[in-house]
C-alpha atoms as a PDB file:
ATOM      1  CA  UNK A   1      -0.698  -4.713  10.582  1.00  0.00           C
ATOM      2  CA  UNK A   2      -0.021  -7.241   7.767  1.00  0.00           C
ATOM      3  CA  UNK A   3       1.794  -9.132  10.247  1.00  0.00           C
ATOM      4  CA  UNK A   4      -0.740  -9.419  12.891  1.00  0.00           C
ATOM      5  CA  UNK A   5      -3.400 -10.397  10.405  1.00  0.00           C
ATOM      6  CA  UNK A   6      -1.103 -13.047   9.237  1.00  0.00           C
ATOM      7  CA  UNK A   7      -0.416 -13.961  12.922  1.00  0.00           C
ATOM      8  CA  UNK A   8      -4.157 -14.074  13.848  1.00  0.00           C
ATOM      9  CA  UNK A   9      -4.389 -16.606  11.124  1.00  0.00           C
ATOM     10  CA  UNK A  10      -1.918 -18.860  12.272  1.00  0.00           C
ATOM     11  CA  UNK A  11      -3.557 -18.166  16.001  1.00  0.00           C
ATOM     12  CA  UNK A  12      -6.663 -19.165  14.562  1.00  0.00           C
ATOM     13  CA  UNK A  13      -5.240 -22.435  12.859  1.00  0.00           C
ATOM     14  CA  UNK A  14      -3.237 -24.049  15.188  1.00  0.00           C
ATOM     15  CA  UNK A  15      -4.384 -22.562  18.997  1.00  0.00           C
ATOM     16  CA  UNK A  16      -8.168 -22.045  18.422  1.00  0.00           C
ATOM     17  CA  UNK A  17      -8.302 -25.099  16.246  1.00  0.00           C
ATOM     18  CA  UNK A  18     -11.130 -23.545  13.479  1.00  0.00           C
ATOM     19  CA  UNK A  19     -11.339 -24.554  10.495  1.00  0.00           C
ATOM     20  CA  UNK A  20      -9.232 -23.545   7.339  1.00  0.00           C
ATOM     21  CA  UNK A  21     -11.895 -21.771   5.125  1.00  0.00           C
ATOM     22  CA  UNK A  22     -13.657 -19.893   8.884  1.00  0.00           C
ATOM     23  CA  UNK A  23     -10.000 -18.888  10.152  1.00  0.00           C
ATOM     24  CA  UNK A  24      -8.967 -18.070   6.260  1.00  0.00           C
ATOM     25  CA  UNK A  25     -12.528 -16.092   5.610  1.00  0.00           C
ATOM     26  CA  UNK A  26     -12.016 -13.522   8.777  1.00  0.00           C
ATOM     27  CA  UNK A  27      -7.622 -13.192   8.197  1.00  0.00           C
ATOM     28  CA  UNK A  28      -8.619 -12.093   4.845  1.00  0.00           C
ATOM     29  CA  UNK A  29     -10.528  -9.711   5.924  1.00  0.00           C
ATOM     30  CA  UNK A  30      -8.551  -7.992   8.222  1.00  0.00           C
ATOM     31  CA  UNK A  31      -5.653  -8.553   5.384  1.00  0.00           C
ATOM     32  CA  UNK A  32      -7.643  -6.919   2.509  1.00  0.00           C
ATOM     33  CA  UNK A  33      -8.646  -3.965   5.120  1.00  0.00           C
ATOM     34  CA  UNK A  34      -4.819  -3.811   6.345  1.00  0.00           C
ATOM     35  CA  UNK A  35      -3.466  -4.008   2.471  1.00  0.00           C
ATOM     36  CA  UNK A  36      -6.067  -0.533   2.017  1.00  0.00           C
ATOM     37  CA  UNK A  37      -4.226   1.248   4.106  1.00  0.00           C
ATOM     38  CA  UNK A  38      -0.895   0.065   3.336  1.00  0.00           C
ATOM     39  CA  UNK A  39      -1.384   0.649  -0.141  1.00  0.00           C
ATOM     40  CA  UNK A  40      -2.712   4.001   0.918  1.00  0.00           C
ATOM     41  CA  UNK A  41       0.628   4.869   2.866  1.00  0.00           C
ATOM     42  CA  UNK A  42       2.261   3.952   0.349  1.00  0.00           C
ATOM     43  CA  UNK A  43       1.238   6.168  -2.471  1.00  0.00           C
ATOM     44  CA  UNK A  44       1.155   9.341   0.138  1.00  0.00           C
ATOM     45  CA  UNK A  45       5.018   8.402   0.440  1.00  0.00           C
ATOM     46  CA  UNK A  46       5.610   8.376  -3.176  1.00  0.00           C
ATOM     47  CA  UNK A  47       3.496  11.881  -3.393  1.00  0.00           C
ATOM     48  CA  UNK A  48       5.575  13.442  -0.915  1.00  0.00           C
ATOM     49  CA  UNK A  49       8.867  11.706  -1.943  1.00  0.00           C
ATOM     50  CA  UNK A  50       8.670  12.136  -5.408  1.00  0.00           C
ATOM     51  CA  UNK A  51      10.637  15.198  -7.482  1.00  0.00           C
ATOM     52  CA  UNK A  52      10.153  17.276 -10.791  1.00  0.00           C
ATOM     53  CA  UNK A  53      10.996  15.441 -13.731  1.00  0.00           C
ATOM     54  CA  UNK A  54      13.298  18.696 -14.734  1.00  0.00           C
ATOM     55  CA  UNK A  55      15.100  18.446 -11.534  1.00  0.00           C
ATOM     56  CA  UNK A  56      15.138  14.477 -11.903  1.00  0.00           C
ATOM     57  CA  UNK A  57      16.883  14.606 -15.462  1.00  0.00           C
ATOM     58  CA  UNK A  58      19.248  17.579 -14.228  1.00  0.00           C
ATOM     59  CA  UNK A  59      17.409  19.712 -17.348  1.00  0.00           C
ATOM     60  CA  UNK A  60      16.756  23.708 -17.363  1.00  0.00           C
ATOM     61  CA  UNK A  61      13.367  24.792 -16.322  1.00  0.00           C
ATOM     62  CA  UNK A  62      12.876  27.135 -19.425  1.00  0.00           C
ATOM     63  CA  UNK A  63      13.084  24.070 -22.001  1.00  0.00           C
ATOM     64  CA  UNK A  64      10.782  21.484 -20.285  1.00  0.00           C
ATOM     65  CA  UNK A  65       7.626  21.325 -21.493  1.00  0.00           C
ATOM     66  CA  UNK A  66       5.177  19.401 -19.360  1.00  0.00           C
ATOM     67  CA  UNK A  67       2.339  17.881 -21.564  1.00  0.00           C
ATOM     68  CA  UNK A  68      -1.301  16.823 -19.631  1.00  0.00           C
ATOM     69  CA  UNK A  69      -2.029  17.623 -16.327  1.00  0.00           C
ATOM     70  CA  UNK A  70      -1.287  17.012 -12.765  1.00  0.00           C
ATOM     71  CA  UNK A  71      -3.795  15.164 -10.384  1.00  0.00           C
ATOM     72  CA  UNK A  72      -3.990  15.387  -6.624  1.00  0.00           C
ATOM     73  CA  UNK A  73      -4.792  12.163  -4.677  1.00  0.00           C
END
C-alpha cells in the first residue's frame, strides 16, 4: 500500500498535472494512513515471532527471574 500511495503521487504529478503541495497534501494522507497499518503489522509479527528470553539465551527455566510485567497489545 506504501507503494501505491507513492505511485498515486507520482500519478498525480506528472499525468493529472496538480500541483506539488494539492498532489503532496492527499499522498500523505493515504501514506500516513498506509504507514498505521504497516506499523501495525509489523508489531503483530514481532508479537507472534518473538521467543522467551530463557529460551533466547539457552538458560534453565528455574534460574530466570523475570522482573516487571508483561503487556498485551
Amino acid at each position: 500500500m506504501l507503494l501505491t500511495s507513492g505511485l498515486l503521487f507520482i500519478a498525480m504529478r506528472d499525468i493529472w498535472g496538480w500541483r506539488l503541495l494539492k498532489s503532496g497534501v492527499i499522498a500523505g494522507a493515504f501514506i500516513c494512513i498506509d504507514s498505521a497499518f504497516f506499523l501495525a503489522s509489523m508489531f503483530g509479527l514481532m508479537e507472534r515471532k518473538s521467543m522467551h528470553v530463557s529460551d533466547f539465551f539457552l538458560l534453565p527455566k528455574d534460574r530466570v527471574i523475570l522482573i516487571g510485567r508483561q503487556a498485551a497489545i
